[in-house]
PDB file of N, CA and C in Angstrom:
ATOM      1  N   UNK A   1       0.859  -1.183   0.000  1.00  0.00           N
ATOM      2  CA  UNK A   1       0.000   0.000   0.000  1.00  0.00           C
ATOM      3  C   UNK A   1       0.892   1.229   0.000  1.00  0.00           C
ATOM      4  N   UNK A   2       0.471   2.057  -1.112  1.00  0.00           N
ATOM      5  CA  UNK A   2       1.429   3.286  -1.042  1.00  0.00           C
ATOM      6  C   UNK A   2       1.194   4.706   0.259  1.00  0.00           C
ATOM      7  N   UNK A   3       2.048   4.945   0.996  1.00  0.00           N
ATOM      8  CA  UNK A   3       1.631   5.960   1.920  1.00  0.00           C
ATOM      9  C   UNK A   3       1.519   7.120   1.015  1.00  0.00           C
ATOM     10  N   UNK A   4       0.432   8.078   1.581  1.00  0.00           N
ATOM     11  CA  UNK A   4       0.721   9.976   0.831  1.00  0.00           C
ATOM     12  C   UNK A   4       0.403  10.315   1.989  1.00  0.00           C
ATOM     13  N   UNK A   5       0.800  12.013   1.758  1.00  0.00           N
ATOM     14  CA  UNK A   5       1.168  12.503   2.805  1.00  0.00           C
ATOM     15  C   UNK A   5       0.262  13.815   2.612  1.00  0.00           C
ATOM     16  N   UNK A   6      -0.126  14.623   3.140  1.00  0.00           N
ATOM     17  CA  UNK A   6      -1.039  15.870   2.837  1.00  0.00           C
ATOM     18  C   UNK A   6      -0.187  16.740   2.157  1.00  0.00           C
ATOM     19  N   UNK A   7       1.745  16.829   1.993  1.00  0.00           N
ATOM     20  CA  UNK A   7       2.081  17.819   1.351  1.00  0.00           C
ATOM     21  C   UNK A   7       1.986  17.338   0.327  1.00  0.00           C
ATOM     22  N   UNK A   8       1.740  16.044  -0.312  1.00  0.00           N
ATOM     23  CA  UNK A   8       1.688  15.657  -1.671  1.00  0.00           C
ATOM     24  C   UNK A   8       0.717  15.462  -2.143  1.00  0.00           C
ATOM     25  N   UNK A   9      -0.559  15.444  -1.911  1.00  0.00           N
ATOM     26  CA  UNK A   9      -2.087  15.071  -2.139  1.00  0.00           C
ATOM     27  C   UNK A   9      -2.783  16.178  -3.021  1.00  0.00           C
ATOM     28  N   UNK A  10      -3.410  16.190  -3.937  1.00  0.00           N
ATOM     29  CA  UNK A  10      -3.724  17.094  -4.807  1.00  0.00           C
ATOM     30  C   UNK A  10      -5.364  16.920  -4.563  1.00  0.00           C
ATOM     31  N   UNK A  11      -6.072  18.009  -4.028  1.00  0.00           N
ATOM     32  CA  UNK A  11      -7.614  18.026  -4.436  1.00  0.00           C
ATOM     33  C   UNK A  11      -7.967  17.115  -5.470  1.00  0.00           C
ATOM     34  N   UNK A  12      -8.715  16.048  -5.698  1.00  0.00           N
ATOM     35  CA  UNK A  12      -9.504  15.771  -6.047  1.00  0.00           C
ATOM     36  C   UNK A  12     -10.272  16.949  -7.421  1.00  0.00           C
ATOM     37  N   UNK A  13     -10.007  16.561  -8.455  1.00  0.00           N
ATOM     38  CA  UNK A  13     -10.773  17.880  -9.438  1.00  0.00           C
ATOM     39  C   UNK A  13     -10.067  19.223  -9.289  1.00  0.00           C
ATOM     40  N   UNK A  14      -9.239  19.475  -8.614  1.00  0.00           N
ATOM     41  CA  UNK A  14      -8.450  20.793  -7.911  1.00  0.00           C
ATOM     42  C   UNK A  14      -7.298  20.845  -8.872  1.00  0.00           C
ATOM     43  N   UNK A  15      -6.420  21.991  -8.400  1.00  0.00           N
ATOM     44  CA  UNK A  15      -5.001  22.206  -9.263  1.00  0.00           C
ATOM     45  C   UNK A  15      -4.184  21.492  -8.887  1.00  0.00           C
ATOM     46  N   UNK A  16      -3.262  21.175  -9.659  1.00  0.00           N
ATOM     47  CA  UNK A  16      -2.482  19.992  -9.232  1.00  0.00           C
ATOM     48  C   UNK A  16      -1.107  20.790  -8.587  1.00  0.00           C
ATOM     49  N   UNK A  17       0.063  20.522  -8.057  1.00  0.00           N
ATOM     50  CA  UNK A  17       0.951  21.232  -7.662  1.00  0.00           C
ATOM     51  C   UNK A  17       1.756  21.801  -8.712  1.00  0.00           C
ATOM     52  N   UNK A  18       2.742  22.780  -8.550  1.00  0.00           N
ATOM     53  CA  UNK A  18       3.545  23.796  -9.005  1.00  0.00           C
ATOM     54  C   UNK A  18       4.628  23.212  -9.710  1.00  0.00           C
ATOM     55  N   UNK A  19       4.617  23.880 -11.256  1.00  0.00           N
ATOM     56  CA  UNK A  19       5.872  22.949 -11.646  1.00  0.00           C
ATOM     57  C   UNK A  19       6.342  23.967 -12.700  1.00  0.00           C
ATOM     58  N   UNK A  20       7.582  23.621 -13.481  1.00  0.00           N
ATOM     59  CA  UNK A  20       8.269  24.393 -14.368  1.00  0.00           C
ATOM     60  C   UNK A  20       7.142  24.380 -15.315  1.00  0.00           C
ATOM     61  N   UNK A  21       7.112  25.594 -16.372  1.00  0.00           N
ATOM     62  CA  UNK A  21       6.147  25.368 -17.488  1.00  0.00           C
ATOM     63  C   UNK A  21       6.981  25.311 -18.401  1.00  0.00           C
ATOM     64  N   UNK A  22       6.284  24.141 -19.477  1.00  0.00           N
ATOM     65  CA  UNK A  22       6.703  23.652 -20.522  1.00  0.00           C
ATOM     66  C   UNK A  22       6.655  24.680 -21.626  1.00  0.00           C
ATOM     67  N   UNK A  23       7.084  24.016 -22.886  1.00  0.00           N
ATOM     68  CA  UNK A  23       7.184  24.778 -24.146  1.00  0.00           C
ATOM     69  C   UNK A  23       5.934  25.208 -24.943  1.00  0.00           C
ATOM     70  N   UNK A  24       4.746  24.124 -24.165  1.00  0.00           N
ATOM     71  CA  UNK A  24       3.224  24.328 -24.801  1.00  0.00           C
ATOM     72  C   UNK A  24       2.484  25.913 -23.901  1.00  0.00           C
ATOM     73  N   UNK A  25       2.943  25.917 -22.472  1.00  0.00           N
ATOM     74  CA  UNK A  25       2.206  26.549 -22.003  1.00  0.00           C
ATOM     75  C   UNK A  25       2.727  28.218 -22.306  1.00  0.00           C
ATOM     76  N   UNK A  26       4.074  28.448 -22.528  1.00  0.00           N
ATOM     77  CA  UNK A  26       4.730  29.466 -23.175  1.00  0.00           C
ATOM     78  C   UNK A  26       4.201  29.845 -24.399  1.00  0.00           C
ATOM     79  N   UNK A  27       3.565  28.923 -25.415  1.00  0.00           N
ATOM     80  CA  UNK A  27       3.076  29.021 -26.439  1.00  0.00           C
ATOM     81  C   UNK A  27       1.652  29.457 -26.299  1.00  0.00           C
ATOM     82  N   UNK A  28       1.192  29.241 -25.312  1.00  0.00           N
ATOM     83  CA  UNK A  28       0.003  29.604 -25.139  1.00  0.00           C
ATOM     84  C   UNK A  28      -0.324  30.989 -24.151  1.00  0.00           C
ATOM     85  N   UNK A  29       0.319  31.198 -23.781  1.00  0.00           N
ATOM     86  CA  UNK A  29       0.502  32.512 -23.108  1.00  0.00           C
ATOM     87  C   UNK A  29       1.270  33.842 -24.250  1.00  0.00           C
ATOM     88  N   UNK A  30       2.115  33.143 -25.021  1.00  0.00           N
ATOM     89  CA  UNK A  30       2.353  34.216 -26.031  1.00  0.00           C
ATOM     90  C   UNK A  30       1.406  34.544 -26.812  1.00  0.00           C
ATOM     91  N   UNK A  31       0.844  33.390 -27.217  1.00  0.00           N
ATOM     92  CA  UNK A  31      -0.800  33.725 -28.086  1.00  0.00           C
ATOM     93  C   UNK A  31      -1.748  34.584 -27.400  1.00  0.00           C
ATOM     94  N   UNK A  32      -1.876  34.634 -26.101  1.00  0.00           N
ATOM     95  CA  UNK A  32      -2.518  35.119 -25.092  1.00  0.00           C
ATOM     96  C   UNK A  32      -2.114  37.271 -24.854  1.00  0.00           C
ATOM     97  N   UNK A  33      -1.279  37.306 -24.830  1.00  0.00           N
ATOM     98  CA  UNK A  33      -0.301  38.299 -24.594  1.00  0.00           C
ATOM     99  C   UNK A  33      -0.944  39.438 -24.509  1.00  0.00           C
ATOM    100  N   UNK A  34      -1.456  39.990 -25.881  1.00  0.00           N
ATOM    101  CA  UNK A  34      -2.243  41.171 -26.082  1.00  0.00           C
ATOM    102  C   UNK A  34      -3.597  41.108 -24.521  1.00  0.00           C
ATOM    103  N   UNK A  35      -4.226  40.026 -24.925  1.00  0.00           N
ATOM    104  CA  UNK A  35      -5.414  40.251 -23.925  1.00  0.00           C
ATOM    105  C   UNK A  35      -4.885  40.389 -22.561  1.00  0.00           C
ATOM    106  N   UNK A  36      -3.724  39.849 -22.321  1.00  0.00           N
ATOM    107  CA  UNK A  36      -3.491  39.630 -21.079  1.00  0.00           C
ATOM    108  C   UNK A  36      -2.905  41.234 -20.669  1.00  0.00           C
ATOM    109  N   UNK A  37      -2.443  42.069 -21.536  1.00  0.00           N
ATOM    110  CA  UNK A  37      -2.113  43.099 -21.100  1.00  0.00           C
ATOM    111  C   UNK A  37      -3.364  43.680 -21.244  1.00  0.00           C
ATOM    112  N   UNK A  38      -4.420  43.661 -22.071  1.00  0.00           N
ATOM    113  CA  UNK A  38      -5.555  44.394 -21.844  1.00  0.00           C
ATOM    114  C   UNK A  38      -6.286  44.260 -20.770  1.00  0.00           C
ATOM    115  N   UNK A  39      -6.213  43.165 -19.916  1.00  0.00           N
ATOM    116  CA  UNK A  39      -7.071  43.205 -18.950  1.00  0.00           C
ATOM    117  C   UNK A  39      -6.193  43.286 -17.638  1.00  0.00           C
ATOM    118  N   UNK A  40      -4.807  43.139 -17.690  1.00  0.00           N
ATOM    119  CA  UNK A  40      -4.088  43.795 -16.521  1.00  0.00           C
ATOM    120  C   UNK A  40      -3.690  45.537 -16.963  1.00  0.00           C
ATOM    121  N   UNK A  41      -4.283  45.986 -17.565  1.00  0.00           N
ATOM    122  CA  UNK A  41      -4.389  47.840 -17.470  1.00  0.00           C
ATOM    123  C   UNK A  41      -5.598  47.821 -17.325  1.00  0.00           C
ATOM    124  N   UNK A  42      -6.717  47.194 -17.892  1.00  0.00           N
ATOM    125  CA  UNK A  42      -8.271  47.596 -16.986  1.00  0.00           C
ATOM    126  C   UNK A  42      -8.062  47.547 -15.534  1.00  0.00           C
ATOM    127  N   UNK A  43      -6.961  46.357 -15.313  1.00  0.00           N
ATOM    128  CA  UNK A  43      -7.607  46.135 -13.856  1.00  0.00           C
ATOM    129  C   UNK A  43      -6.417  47.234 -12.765  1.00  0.00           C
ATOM    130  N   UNK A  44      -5.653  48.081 -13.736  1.00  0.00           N
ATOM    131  CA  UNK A  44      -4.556  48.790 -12.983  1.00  0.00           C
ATOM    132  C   UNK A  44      -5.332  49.941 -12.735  1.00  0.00           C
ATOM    133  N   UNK A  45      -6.076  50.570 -13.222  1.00  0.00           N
ATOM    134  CA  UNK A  45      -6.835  52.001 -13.065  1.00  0.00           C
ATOM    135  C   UNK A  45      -6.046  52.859 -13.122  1.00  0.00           C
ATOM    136  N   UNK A  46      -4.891  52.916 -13.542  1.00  0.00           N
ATOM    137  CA  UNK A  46      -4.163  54.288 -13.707  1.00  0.00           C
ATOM    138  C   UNK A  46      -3.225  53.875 -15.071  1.00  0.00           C
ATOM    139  N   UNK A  47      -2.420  54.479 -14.934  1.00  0.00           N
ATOM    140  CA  UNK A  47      -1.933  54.944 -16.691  1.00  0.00           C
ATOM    141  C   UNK A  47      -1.399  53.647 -17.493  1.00  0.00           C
ATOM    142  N   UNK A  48      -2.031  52.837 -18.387  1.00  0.00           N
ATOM    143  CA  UNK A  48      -2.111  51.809 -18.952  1.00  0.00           C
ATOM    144  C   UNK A  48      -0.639  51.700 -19.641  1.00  0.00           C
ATOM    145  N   UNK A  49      -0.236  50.623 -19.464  1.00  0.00           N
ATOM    146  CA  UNK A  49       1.640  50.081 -20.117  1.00  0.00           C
ATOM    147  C   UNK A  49       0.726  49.752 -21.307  1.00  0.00           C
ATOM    148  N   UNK A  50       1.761  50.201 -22.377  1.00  0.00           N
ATOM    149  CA  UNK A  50       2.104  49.851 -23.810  1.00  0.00           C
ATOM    150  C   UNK A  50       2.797  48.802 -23.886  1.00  0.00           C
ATOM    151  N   UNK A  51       2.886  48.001 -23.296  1.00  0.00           N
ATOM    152  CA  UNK A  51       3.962  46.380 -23.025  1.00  0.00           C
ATOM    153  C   UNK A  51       4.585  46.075 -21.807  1.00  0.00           C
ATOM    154  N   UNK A  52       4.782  45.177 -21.527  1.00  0.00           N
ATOM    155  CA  UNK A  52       5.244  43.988 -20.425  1.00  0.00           C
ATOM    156  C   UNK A  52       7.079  44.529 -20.761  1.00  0.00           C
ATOM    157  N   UNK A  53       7.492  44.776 -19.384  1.00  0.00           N
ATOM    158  CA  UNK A  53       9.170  44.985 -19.529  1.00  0.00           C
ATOM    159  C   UNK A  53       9.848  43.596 -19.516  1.00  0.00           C
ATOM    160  N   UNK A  54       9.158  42.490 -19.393  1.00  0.00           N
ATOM    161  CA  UNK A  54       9.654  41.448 -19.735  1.00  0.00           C
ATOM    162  C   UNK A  54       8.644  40.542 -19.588  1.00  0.00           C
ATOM    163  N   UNK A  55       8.341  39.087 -20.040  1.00  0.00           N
ATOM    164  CA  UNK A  55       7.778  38.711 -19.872  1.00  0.00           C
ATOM    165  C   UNK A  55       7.947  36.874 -19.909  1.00  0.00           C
ATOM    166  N   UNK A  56       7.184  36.209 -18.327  1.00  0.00           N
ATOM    167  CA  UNK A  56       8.319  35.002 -18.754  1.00  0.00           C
ATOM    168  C   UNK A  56       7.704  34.408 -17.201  1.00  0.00           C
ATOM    169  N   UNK A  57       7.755  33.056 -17.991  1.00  0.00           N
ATOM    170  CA  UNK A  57       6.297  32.231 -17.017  1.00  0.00           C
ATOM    171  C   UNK A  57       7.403  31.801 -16.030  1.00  0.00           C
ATOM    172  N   UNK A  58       6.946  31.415 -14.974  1.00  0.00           N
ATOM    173  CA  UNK A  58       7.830  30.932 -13.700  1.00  0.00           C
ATOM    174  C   UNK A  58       7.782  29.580 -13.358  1.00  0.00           C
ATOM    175  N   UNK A  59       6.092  29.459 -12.901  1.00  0.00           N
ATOM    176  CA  UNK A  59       5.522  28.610 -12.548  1.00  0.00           C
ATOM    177  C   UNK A  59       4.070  28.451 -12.829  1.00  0.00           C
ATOM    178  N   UNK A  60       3.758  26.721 -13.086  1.00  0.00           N
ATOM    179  CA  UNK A  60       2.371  26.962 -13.804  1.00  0.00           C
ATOM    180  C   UNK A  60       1.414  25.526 -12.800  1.00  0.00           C
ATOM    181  N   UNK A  61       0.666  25.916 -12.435  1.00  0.00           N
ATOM    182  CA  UNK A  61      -0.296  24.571 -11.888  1.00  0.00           C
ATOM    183  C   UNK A  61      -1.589  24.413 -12.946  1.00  0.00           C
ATOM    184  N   UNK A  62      -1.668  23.231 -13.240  1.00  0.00           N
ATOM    185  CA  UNK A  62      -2.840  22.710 -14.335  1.00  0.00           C
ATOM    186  C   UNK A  62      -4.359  21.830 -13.376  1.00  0.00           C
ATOM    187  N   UNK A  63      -5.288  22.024 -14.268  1.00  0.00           N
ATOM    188  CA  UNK A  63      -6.780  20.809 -13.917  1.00  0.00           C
ATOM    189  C   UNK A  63      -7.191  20.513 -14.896  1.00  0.00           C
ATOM    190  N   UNK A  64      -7.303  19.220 -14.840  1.00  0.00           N
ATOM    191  CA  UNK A  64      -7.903  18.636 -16.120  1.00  0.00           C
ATOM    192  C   UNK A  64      -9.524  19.075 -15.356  1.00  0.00           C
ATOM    193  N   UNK A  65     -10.131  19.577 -16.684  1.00  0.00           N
ATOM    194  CA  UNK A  65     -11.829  19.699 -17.236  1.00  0.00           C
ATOM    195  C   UNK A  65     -11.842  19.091 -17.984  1.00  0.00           C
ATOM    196  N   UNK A  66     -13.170  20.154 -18.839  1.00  0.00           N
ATOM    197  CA  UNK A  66     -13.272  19.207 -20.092  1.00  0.00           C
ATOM    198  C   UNK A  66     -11.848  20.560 -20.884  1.00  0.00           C
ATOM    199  N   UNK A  67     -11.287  19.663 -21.235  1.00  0.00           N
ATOM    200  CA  UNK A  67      -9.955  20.763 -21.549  1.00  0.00           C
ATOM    201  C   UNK A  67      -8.831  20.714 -20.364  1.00  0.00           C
ATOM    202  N   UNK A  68      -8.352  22.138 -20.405  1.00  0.00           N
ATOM    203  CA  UNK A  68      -7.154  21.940 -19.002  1.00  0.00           C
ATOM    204  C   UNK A  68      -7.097  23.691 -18.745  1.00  0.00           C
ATOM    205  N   UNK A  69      -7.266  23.691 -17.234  1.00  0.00           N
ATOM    206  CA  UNK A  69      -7.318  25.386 -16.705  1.00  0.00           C
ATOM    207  C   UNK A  69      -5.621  25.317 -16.736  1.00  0.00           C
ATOM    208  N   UNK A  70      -5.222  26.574 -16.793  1.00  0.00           N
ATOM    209  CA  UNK A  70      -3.569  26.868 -16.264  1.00  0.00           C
ATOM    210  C   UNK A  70      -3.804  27.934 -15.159  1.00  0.00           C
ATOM    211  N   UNK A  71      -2.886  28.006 -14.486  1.00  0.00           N
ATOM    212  CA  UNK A  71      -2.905  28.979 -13.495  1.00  0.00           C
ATOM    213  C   UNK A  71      -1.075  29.345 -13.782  1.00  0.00           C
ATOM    214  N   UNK A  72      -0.999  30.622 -14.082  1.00  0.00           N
ATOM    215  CA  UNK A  72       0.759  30.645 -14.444  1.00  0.00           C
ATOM    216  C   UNK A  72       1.326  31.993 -13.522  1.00  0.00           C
ATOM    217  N   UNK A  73       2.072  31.630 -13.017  1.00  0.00           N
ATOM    218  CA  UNK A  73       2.811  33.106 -12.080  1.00  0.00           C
ATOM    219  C   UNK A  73       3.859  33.586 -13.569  1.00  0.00           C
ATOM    220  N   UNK A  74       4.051  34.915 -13.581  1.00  0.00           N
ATOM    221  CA  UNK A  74       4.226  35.258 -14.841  1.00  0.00           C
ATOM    222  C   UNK A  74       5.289  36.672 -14.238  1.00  0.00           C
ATOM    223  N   UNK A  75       6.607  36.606 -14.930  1.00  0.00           N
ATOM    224  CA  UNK A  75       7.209  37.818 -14.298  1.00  0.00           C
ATOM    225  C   UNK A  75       6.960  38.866 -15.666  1.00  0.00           C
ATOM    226  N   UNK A  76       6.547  39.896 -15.153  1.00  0.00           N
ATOM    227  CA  UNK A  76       6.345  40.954 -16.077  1.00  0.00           C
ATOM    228  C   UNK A  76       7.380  42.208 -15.917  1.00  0.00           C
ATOM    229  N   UNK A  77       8.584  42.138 -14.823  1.00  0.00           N
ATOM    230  CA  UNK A  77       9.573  42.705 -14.326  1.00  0.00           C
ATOM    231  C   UNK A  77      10.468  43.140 -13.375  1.00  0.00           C
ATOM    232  N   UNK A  78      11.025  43.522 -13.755  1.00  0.00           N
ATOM    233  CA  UNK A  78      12.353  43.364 -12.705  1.00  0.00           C
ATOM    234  C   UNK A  78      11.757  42.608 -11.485  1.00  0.00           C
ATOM    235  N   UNK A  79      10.355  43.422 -10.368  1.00  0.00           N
ATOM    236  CA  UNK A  79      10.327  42.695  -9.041  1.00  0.00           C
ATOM    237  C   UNK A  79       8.524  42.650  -9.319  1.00  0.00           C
ATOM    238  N   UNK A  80       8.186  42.415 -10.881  1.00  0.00           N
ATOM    239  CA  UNK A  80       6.896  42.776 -10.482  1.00  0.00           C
ATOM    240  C   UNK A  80       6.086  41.390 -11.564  1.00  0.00           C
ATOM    241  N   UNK A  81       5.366  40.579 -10.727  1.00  0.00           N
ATOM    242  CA  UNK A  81       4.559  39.563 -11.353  1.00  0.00           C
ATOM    243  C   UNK A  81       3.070  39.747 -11.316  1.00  0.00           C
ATOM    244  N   UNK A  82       2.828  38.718 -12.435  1.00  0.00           N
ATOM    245  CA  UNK A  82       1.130  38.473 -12.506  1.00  0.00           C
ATOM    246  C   UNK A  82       0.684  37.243 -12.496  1.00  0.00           C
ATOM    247  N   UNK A  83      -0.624  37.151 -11.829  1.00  0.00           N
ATOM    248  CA  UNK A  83      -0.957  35.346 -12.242  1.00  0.00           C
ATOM    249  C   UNK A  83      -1.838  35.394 -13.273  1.00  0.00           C
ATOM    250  N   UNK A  84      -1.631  34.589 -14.320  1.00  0.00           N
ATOM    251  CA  UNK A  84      -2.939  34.075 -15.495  1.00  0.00           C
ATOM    252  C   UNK A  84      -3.552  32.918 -15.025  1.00  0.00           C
ATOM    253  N   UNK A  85      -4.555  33.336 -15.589  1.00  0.00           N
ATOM    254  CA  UNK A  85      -5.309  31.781 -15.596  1.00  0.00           C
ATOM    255  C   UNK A  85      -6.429  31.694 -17.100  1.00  0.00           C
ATOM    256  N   UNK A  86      -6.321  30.681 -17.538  1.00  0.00           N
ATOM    257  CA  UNK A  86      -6.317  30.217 -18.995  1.00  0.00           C
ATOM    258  C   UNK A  86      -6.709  29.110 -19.257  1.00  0.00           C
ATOM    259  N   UNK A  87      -7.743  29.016 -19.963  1.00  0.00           N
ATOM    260  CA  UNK A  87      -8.031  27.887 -20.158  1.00  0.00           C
ATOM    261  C   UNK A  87      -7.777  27.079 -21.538  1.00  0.00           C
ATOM    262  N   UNK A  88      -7.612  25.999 -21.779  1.00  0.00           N
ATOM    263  CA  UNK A  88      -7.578  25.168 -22.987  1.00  0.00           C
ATOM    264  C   UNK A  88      -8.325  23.934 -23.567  1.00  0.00           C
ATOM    265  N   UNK A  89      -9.421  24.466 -24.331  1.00  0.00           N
ATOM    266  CA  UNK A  89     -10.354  23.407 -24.693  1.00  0.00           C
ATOM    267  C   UNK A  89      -9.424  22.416 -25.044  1.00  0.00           C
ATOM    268  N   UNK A  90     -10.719  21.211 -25.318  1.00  0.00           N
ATOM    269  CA  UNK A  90     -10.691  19.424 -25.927  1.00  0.00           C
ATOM    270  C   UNK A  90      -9.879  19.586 -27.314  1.00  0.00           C
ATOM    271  N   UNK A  91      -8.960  19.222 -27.824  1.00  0.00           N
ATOM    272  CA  UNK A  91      -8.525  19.500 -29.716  1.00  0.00           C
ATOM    273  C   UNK A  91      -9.519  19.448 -30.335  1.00  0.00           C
ATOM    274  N   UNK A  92     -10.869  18.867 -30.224  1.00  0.00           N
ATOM    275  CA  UNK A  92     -11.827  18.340 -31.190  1.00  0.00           C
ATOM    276  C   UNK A  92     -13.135  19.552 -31.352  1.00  0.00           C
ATOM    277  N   UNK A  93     -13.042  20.572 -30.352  1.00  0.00           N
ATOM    278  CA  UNK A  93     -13.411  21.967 -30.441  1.00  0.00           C
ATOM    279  C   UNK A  93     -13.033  22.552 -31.401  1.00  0.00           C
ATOM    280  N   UNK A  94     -11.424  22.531 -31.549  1.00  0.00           N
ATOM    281  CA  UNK A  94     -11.365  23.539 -32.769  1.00  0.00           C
ATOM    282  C   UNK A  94     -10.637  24.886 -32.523  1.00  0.00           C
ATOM    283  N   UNK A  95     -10.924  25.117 -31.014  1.00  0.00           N
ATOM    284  CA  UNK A  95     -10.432  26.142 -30.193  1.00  0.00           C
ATOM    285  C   UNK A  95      -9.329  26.406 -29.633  1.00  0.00           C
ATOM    286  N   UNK A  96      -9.228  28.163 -29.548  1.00  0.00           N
ATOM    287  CA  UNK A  96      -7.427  27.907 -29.257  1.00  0.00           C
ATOM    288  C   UNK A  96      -7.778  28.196 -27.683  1.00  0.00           C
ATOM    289  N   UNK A  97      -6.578  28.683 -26.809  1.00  0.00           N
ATOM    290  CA  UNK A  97      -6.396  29.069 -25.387  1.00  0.00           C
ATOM    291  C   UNK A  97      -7.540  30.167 -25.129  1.00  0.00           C
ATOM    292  N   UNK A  98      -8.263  30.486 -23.956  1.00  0.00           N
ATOM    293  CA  UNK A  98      -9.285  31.438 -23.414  1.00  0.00           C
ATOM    294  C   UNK A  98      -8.696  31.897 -22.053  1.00  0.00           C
ATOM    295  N   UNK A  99      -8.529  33.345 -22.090  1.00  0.00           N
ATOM    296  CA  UNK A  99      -8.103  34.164 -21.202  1.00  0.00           C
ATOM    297  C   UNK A  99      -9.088  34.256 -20.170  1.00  0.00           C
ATOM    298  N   UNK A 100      -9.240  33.371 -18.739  1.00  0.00           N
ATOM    299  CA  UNK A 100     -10.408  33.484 -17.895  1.00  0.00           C
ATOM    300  C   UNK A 100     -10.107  35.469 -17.352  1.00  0.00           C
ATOM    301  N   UNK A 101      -9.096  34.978 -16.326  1.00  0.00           N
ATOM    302  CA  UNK A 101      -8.424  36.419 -15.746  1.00  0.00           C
ATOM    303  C   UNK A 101      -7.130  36.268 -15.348  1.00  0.00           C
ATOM    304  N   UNK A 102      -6.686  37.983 -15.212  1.00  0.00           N
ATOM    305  CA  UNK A 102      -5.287  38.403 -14.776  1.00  0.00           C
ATOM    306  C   UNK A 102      -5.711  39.106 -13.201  1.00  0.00           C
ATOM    307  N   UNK A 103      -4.433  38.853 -12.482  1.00  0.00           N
ATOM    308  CA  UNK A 103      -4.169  39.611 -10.986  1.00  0.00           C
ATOM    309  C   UNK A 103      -2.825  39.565 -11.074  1.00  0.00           C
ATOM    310  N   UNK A 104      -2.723  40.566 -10.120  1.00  0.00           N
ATOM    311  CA  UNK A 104      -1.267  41.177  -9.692  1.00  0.00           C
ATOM    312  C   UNK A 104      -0.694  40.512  -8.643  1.00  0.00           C
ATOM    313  N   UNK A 105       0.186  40.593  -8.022  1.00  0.00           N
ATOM    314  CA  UNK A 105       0.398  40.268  -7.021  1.00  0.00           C
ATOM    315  C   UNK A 105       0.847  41.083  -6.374  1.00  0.00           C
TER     316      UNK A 105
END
């Protein structure tokens, strides 16, 4: 019988733990990019950036749905990050990545 332990146990239907992001989820966040700055200057209320001073995923936790949510910590500069969260339909949709929301940290 295998022991687990509560630091290793993942919710049930929940996000799974924190890991390097791959070459797909980079790809999908670059596709993403524009919206993602549009809705982190809605949500800044003061003088809207013309671009990200850098931009560059850290860490990403996934859930399988029907599809797969991302949740990505995202450095946007020198000391300043954002989290995405994104979703990615079934292939048989047809559909590319969907920008749920952006926060700051």
């Amino acid at each position: 019988i295998a022991q687990t332990t509560a630091k290793n146990m993942n919710m049930v239907g929940g996000f799974g733990g924190s890991q390097a992001p791959d070459a797909e989820v980079v790809k999908h966040l670059e596709s993403l990019k524009a919206d993602i700055l549009k809705s982190h200057n809605e949500a800044r209320g003061d003088a809207p950036l013309s671009g990200f001073e850098a931009f560059e995923a850290l860490e990403c936790r996934t859930q399988v749905v029907a599809g797969t949510n991302y949740q990505v910590k995202v450095r946007i500069g020198s000391e300043k990050f954002i989290n995405v969260q994104f979703h990615v339909p079934l292939p048989h949709t047809g559909q590319g990545p969907q920008l749920m929301h952006v926060t700051s940290e």
